[in-house]
Protein backbone atom coordinates (compact mmCIF):
# COMPACT_ATOMS: atom_id res chain seq x y z
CA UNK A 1 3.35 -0.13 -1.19
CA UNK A 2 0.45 0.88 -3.77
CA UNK A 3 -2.39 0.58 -4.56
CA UNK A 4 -5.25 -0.65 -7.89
CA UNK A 5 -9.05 -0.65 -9.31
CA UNK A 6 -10.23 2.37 -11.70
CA UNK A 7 -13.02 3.85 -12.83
CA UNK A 8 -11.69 7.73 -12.21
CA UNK A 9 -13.83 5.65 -10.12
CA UNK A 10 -10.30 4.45 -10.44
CA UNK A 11 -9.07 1.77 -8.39
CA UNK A 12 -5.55 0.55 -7.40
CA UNK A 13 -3.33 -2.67 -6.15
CA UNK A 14 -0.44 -2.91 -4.24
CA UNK A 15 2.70 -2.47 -6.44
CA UNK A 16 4.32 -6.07 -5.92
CA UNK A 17 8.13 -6.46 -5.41
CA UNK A 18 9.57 -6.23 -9.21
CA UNK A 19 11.31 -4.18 -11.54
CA UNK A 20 8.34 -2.90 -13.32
CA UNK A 21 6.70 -1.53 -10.10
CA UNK A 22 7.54 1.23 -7.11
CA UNK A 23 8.90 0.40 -3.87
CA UNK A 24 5.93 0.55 -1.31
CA UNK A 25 2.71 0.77 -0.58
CA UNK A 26 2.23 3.86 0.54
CA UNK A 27 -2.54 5.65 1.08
CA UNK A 28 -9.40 11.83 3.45
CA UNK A 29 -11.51 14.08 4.06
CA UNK A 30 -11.80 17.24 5.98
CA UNK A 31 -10.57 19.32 8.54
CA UNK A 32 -12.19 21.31 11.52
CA UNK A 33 -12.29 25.04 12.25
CA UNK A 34 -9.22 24.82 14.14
CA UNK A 35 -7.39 24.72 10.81
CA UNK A 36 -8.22 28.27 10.57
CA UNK A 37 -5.92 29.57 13.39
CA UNK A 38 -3.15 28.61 10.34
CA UNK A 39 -3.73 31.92 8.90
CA UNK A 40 -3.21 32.18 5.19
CA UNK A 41 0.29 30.33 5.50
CA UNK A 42 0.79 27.95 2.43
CA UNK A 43 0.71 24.91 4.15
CA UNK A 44 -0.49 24.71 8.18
CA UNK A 45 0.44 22.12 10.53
CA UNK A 46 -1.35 18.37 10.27
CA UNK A 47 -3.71 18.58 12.79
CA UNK A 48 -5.80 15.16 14.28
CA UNK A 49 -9.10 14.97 16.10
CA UNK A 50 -11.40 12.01 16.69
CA UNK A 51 -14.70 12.15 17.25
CA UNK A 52 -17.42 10.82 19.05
CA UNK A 53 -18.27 8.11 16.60
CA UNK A 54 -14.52 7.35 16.11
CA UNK A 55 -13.72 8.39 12.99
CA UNK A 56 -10.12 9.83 13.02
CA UNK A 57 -9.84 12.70 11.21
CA UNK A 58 -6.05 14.39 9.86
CA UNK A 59 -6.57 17.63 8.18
CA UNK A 60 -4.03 19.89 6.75
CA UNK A 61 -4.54 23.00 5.02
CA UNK A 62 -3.04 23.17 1.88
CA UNK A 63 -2.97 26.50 -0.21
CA UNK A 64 0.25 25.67 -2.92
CA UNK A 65 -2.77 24.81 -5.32
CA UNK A 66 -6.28 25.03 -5.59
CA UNK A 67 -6.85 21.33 -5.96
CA UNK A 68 -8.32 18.90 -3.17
CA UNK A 69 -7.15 15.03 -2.30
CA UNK A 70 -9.13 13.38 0.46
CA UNK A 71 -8.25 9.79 1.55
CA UNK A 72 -10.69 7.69 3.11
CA UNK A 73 -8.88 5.37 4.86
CA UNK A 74 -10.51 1.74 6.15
CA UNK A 75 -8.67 -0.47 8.10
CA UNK A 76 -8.85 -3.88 6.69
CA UNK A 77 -5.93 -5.74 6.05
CA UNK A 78 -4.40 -8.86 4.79
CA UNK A 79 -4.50 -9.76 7.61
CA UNK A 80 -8.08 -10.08 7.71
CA UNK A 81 -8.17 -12.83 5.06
CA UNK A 82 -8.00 -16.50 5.43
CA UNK A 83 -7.13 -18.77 3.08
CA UNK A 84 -10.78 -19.50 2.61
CA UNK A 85 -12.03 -16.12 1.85
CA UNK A 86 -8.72 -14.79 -0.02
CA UNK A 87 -9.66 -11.45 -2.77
CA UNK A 88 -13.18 -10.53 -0.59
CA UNK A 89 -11.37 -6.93 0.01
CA UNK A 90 -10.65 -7.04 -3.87
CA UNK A 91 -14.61 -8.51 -4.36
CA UNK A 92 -15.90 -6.11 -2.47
CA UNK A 93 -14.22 -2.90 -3.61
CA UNK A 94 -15.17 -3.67 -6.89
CA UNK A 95 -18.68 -4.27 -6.11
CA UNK A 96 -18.81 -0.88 -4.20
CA UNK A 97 -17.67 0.98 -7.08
CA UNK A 98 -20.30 -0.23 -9.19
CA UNK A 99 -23.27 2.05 -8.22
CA UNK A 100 -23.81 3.79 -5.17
CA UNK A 101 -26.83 5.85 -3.10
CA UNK A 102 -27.51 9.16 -5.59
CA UNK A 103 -26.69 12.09 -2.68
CA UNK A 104 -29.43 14.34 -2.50
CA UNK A 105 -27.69 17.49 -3.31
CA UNK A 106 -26.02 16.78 -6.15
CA UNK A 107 -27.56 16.82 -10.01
CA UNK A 108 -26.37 15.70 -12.84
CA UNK A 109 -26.81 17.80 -16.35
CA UNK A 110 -27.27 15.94 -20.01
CA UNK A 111 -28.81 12.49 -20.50
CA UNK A 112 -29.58 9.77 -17.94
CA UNK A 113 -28.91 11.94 -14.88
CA UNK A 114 -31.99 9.66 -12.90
CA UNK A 115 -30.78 7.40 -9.87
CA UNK A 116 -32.75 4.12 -10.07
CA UNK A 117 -36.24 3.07 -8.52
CA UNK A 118 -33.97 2.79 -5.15
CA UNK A 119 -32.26 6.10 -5.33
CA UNK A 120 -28.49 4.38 -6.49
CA UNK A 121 -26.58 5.87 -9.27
CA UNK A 122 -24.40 3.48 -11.38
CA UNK A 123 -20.77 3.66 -11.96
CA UNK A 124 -20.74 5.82 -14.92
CA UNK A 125 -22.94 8.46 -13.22
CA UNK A 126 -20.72 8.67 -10.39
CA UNK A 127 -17.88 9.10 -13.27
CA UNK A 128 -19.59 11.97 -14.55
CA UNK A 129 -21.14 13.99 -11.07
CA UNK A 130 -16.93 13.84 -10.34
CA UNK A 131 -15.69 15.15 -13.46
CA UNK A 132 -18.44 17.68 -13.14
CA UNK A 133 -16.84 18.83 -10.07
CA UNK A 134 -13.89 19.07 -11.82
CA UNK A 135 -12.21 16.14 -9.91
CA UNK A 136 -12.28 12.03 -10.23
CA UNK A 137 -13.18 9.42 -7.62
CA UNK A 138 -11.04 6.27 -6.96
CA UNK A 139 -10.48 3.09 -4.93
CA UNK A 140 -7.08 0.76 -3.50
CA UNK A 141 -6.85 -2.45 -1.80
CA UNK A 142 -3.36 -2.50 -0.13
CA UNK A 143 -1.64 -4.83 2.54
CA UNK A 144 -2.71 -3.27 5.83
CA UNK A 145 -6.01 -1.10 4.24
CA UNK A 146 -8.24 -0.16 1.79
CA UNK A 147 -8.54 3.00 0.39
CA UNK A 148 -10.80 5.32 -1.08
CA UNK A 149 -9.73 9.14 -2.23
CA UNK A 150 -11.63 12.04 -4.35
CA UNK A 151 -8.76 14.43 -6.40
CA UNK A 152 -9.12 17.62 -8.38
CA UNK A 153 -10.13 21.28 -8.22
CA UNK A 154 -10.98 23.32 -4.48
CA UNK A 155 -13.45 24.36 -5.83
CA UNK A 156 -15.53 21.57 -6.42
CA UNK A 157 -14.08 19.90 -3.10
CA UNK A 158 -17.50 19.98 -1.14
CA UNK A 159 -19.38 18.17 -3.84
CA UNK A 160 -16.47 15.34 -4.40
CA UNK A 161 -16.42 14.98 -0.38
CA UNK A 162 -19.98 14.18 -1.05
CA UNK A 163 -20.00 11.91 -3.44
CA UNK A 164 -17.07 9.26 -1.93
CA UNK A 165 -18.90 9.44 1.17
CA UNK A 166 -22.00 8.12 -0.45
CA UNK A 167 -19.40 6.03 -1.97
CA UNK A 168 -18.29 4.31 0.79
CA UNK A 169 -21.52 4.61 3.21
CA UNK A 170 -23.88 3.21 0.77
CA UNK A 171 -23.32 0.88 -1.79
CA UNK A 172 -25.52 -0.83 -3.36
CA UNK A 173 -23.82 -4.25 -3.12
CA UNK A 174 -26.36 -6.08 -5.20
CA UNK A 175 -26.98 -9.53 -6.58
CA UNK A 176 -25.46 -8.10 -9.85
CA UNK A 177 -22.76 -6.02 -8.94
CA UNK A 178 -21.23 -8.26 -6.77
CA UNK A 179 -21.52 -10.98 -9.41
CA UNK A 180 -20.00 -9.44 -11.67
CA UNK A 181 -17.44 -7.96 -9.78
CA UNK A 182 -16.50 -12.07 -9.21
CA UNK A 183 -16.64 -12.52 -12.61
CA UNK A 184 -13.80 -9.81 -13.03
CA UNK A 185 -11.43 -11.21 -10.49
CA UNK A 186 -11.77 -14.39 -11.53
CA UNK A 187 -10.57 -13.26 -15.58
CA UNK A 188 -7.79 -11.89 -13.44
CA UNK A 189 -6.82 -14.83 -12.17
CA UNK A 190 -6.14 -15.93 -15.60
CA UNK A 191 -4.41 -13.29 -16.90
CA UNK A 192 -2.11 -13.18 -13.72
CA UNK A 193 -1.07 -16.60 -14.23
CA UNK A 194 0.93 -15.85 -17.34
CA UNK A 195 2.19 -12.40 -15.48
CA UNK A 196 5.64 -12.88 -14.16
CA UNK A 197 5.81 -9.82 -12.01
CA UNK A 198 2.79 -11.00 -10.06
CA UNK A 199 3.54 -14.88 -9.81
CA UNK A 200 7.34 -14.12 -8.69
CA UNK A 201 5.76 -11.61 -6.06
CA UNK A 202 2.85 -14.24 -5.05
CA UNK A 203 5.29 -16.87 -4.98
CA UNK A 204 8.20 -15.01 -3.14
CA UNK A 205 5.27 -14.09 -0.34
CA UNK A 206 3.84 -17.17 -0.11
CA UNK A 207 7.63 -18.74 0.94
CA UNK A 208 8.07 -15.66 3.50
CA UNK A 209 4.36 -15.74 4.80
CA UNK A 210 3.04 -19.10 6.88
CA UNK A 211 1.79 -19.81 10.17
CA UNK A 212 2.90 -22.88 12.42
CA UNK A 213 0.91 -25.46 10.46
CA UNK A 214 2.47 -24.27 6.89
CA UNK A 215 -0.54 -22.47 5.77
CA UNK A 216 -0.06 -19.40 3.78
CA UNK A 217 -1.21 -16.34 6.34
CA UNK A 218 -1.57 -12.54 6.04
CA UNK A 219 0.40 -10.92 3.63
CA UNK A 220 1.33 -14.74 1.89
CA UNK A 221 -1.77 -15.09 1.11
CA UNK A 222 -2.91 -14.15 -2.92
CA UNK A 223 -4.10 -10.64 -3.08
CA UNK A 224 -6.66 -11.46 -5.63
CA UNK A 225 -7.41 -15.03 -4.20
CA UNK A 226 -8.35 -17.90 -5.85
CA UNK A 227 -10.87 -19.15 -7.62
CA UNK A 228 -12.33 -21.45 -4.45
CA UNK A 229 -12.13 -18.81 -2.23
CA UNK A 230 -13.48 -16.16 -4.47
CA UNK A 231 -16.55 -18.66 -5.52
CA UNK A 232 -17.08 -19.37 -2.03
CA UNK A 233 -17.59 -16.24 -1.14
CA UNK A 234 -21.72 -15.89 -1.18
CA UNK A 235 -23.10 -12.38 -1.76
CA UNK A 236 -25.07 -12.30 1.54
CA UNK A 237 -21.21 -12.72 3.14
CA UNK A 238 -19.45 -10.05 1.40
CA UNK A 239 -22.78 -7.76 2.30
CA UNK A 240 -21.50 -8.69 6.38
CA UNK A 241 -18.02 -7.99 5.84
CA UNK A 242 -18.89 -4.71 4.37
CA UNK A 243 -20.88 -4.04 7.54
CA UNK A 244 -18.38 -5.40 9.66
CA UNK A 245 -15.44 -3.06 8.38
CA UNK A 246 -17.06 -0.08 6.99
CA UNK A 247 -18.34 2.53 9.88
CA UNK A 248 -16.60 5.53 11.18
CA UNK A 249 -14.93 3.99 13.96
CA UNK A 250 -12.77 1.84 11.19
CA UNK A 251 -12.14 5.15 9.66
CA UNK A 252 -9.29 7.49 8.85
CA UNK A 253 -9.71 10.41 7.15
CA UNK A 254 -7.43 12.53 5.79
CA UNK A 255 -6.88 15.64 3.43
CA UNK A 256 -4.89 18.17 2.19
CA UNK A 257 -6.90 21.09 0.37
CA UNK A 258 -7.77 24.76 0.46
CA UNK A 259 -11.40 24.88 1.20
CA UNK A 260 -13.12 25.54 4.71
CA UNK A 261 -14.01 22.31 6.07
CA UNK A 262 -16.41 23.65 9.14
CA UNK A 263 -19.66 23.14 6.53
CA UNK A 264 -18.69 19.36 6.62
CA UNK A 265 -18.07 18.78 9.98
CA UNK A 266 -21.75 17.37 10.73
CA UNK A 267 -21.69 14.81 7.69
CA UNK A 268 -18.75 13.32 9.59
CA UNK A 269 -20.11 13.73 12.88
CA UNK A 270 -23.30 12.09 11.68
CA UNK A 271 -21.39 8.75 10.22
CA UNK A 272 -22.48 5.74 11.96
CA UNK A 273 -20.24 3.42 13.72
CA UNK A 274 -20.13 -0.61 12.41
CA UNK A 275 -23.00 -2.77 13.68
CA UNK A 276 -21.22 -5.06 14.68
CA UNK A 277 -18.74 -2.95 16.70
CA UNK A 278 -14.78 -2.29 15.77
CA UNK A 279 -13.00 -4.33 13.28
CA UNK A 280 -9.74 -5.90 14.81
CA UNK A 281 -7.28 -7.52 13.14
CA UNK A 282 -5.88 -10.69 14.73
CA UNK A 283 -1.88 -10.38 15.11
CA UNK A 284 -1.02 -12.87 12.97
CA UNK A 285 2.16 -15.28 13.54
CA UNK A 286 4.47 -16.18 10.76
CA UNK A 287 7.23 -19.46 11.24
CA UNK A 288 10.39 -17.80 9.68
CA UNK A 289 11.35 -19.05 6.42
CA UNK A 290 14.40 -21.83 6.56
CA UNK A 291 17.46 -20.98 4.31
CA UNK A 292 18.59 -23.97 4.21
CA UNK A 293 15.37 -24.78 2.11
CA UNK A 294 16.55 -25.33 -1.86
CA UNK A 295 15.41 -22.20 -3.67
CA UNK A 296 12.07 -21.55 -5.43
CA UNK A 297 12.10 -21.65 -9.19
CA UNK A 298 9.69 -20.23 -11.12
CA UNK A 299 10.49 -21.02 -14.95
CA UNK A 300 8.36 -18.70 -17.62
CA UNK A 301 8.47 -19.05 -21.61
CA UNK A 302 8.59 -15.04 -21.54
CA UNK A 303 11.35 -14.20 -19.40
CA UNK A 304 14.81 -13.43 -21.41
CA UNK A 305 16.61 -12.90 -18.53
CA UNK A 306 16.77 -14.63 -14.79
CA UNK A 307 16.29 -13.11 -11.64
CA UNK A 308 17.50 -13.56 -8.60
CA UNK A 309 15.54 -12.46 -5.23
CA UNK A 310 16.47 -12.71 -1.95
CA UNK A 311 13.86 -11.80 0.99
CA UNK A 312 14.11 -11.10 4.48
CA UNK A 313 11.08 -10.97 6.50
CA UNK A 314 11.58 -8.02 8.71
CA UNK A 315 9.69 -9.19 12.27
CA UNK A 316 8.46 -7.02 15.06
CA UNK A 317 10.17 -3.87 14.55
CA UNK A 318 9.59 -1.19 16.52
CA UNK A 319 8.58 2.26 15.66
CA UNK A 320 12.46 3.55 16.17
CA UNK A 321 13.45 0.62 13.92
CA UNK A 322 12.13 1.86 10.42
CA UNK A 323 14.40 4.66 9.24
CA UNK A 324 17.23 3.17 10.04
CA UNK A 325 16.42 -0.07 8.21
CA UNK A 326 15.20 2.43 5.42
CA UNK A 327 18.70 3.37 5.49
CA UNK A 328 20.37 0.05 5.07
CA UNK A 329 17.84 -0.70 1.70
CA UNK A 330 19.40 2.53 0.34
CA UNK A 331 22.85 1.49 1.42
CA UNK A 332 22.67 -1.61 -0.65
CA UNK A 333 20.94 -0.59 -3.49
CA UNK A 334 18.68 2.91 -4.17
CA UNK A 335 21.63 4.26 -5.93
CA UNK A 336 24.32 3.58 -8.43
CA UNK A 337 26.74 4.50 -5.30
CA UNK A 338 25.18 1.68 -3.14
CA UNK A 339 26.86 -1.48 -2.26
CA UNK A 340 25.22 -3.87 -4.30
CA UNK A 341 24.94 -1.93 -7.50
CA UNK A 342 28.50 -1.24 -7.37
CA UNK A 343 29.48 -4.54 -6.99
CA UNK A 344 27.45 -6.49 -9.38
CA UNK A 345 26.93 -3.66 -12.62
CA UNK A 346 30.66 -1.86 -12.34
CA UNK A 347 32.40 -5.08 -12.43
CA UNK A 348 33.83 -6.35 -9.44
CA UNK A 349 31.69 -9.29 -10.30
CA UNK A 350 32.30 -9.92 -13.69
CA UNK A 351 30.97 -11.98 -16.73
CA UNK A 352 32.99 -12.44 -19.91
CA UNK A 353 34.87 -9.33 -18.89
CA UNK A 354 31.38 -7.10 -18.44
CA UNK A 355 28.66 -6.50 -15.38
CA UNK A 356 27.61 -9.83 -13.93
CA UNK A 357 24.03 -8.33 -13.71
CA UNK A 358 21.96 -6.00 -15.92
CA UNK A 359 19.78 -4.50 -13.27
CA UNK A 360 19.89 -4.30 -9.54
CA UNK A 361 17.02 -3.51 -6.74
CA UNK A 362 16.28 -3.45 -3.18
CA UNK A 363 13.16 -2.52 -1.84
CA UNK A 364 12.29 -2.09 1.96
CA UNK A 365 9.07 -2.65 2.81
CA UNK A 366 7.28 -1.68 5.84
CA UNK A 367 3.68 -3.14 6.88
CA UNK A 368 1.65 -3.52 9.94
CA UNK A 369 2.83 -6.83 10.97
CA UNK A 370 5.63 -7.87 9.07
CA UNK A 371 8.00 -5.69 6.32
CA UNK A 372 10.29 -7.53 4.22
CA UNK A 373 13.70 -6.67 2.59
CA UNK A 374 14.09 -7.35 -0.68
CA UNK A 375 17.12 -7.62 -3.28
CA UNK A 376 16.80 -8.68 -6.76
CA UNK A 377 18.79 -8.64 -9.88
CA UNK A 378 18.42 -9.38 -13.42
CA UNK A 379 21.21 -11.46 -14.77
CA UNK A 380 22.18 -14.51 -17.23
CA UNK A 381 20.99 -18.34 -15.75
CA UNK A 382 24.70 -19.17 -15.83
CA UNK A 383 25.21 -16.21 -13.08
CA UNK A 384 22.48 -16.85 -10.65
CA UNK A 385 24.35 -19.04 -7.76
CA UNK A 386 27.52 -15.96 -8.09
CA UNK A 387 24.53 -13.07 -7.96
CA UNK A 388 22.73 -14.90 -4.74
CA UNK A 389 26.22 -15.39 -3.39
CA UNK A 390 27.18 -11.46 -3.35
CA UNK A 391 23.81 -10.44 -2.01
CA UNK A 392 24.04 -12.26 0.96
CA UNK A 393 27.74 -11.53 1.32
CA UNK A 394 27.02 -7.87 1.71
CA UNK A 395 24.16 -8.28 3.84
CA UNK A 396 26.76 -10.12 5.71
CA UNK A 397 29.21 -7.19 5.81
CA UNK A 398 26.15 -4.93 7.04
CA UNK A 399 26.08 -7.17 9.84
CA UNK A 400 30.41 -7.30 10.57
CA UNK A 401 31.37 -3.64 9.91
CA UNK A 402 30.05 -0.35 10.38
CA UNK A 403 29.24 1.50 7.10
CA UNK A 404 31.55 4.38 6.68
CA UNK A 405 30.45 8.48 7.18
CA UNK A 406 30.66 9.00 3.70
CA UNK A 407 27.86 6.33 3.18
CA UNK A 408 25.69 6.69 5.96
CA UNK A 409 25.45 10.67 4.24
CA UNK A 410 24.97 9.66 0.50
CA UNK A 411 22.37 7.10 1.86
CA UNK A 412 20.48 9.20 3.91
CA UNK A 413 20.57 12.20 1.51
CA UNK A 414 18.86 9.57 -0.79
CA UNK A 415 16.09 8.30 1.30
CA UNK A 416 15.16 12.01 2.73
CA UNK A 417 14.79 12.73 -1.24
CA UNK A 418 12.98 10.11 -2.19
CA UNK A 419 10.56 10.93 0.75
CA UNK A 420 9.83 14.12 -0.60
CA UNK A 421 9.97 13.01 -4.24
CA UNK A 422 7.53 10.63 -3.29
CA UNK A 423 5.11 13.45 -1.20
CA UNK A 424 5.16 15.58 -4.40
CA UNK A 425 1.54 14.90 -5.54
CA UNK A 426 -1.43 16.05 -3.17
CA UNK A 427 -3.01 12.76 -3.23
CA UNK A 428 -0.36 11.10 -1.84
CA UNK A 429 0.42 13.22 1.04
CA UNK A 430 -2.96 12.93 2.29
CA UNK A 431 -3.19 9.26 1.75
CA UNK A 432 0.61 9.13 3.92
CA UNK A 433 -0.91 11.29 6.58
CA UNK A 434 -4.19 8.59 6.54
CA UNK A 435 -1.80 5.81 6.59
CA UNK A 436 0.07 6.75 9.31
CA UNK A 437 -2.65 7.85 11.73
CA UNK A 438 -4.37 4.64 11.20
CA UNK A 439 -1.79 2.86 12.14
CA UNK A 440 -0.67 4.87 14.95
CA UNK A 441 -0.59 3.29 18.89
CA UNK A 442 -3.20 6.39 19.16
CA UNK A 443 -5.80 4.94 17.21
CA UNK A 444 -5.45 2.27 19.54
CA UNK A 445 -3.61 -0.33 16.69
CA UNK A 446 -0.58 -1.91 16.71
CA UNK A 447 1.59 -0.16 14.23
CA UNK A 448 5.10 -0.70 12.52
CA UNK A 449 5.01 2.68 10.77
CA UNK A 450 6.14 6.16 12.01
CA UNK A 451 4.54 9.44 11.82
CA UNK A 452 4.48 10.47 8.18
CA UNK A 453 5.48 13.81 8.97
CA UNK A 454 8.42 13.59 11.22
CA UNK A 455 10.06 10.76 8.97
CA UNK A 456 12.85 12.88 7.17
CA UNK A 457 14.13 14.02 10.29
CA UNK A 458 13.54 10.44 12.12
CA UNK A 459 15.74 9.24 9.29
CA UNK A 460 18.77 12.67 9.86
CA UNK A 461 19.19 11.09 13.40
CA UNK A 462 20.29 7.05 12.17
CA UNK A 463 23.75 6.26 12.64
CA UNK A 464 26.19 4.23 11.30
CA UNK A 465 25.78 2.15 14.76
CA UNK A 466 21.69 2.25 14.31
CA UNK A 467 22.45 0.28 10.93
CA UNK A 468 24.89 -2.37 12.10
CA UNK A 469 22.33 -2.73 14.82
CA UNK A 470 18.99 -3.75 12.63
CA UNK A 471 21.09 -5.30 10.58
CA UNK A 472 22.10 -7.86 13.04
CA UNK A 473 18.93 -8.17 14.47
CA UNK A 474 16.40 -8.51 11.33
CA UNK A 475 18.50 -10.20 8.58
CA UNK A 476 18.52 -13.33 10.38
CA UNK A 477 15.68 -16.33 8.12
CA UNK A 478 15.72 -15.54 4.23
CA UNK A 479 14.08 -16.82 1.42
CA UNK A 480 15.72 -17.54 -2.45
CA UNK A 481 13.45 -17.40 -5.70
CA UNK A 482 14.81 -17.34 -9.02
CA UNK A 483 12.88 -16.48 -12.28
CA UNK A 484 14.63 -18.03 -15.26
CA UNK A 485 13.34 -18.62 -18.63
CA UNK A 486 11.89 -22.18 -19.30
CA UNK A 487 14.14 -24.97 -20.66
């Protein structure tokens, strides 16, 4: 998962489940004295404290560069959305990155360096006091959070710390910003109607995500809403649900960096709590999706080709679970080796003597109440029934047989990689560590994602018997969409 909004103030969106995107959505600040018992090692241990106010804080010093990523992460979910007040994460991150309080140490050289008559700076001076600091400020609204994260050079690290904190402490959230924030998402809306990745991914949820009464729930519902719920959203309500989510005891923060954090300790001491005490997220309950159900068919004047998705809802996994279903995604189709790839572009399955698709994906994702498993494939109209047919047919065979040594290896060896691949920028290993620790059963949450850091070995210990074993248990209801080009 991934995230979108930008203004270096840049800001992010989940990365929804096609071709043209990454696999997950996978997202701050500062570390305590104890970091210094690390010596000048390269990288010391991730070490956690909480304090007083509740803020969770996951520090790890970080000397292979002299940059700094901090990751401010809130938890506030889909989950937290109705169908009524769909997009107010979306509204109100926008809103918040549209001026904030000026902090008092920080000036600003050149031209129109002056907060306003109530001491808030606008967007663009925000822009600049980052870039001054040789960095850039940013903001992501994601399935089970929202983040906010400061990049760029250690040296400058105390002053971008600064600045998201006044960031995300306080806003301005006026009249004006927050109208025209609205105005924004509701152009969006337009321009993600004639956007086939999003509508397949928005339609696709909305089949796998619905409570007992058939309403669209949690992750179903659209992450950008609509245009009722996003005009029924009044200004004086999006001001409560920023008080109601944003205080230190909804906080994670993270970061990786080479600075000494003990100077900041007191400006996250000093955060208050929310007014109105914790956020909590209401465990929401989804009716699994019927197969038997014909499929959903989205038909676009753009689209050349058809695809074919398949979707499993992946419910109530445990912790243990995770890797090993990691595993069986990369068993069917991470590389050209895997299952599905082999069978549908070397030509086992074969049209007019060639591959019976052009392109071939599945994508594993976890979340805090509900992953999904997800294979698609790009392919002729003509091909679509024989394409649905062998996806579910080796799902089936995960199910019947245990995969072979020779697999389980090659898969494995692929997922550890792409962990690492993945953890290769700064940002995003302090945005994992966030993730993870605000998640965790120790923040007191409900959580269907491991420990960032012991993952790659988590994943060493699955077996060819762990596979066979989730894969009996979690493929069970599954939903069909096809894109195809209109007639």
């Amino acid at each position: 998962m991934k995230r979108a909004h930008s203004f270096k103030l840049k800001s992010a969106t989940m990365k929804p489940l096609f071709p043209a995107h990454s696999k997950y959505f996978v997202p701050l600040v500062l570390g305590v004295c104890a970091l210094q018992s690390a010596g000048r090692a390269a990288v010391a241990p991730e070490v956690r404290h909480t304090f007083a106010n509740g803020l969770t804080l996951v520090s790890r010093l970080d000397r292979t560069s002299p940059r700094v990523a901090i990751s401010l992460v809130v938890r506030a979910g889909a989950a937290d959305e109705t169908p009524q007040n769909a997009g107010w994460r979306r509204l109100l991150v926008d809103a918040m990155l549209r001026s904030a309080r000026k902090p008092a140490s920080i000036e600003l050289t050149g031209d129109d360096t002056q907060a306003d008559a109530n001491g808030f700076w606008k967007a663009a001076q925000l822009q600049r006091a980052a870039e001054e600091a040789g960095g850039q400020l940013g903001a992501a609204v994601g399935d089970d959070v929202i983040e906010f994260y400061a990049t760029g050079n250690s040296a400058g690290a105390a002053r971008l710390a600064s600045l998201l904190l006044s960031l995300v402490r306080e806003p301005q959230l006026s009249d004006a910003d927050i109208d025209a924030s609205r105005k924004a998402l509701l152009e969006r809306l337009d321009a993600e109607r004639a956007d086939v990745a999003t509508l397949a991914t928005n339609e696709l949820r909305g089949r796998l995500y619905r409570d007992a009464r058939g309403e669209l729930a949690a992750y179903g519902l659209p992450p950008t809403g609509t245009v009722d719920s996003l005009n029924a959203l009044t200004n004086d309500r999006v001001r409560e649900l920023f008080r109601t989510f944003f205080g230190a005891n909804n906080w994670t923060l993270s970061a990786a960096v080479d600075i000494d954090f003990a100077s900041l300790k007191t400006s996250l001491e000093t955060v208050p709590a929310t007014t109105q005490g914790p956020a909590s997220s209401s465990v929401p309950f989804f009716v699994m999706p019927d197969a038997s159900q014909p499929n959903l068919v989205v038909r676009q004047t753009d689209t050349p080709s058809t695809w074919v998705f398949v979707a499993h809802p992946i419910a109530s996994a445990p912790l243990a679970d995770w890797p090993a279903l990691r595993v069986l995604a990369a068993l069917l189709g991470d590389s050209s080796r895997a299952r599905l790839p082999r069978r549908l572009l070397d030509g086992r399955l074969t049209l007019g003597g060639g591959p019976a698709a052009q392109r071939v994906v599945v994508q594993f994702t976890p979340r805090r109440f509900r992953g999904e498993l997800v294979a698609f494939a790009e392919t002729e109209t003509s091909q679509a029934e024989r394409i649905k047919n062998a996806m579910l047919d080796e799902l089936r065979r995960l199910k019947d047989a245990r995969v072979t040594s020779a697999e389980l290896t090659a898969a494995k060896n692929y997922v550890r990689g792409a962990w690492a691949v993945d953890r290769e920028g700064l940002h995003e290993r302090a945005y994992q560590s966030a993730l993870a620790a605000a998640l965790s059963p120790a923040s007191g949450r409900q959580s269907t994602l491991t420990t960032d850091a012991s993952w790659s070995e988590r994943v060493a210990r699955v077996t060819s018997a762990d596979v066979q074993r989730v894969a009996k248990k979690y493929l069970q209801g599954y939903a069909v969409a096809l894109i195809m080009p209109q007639e």
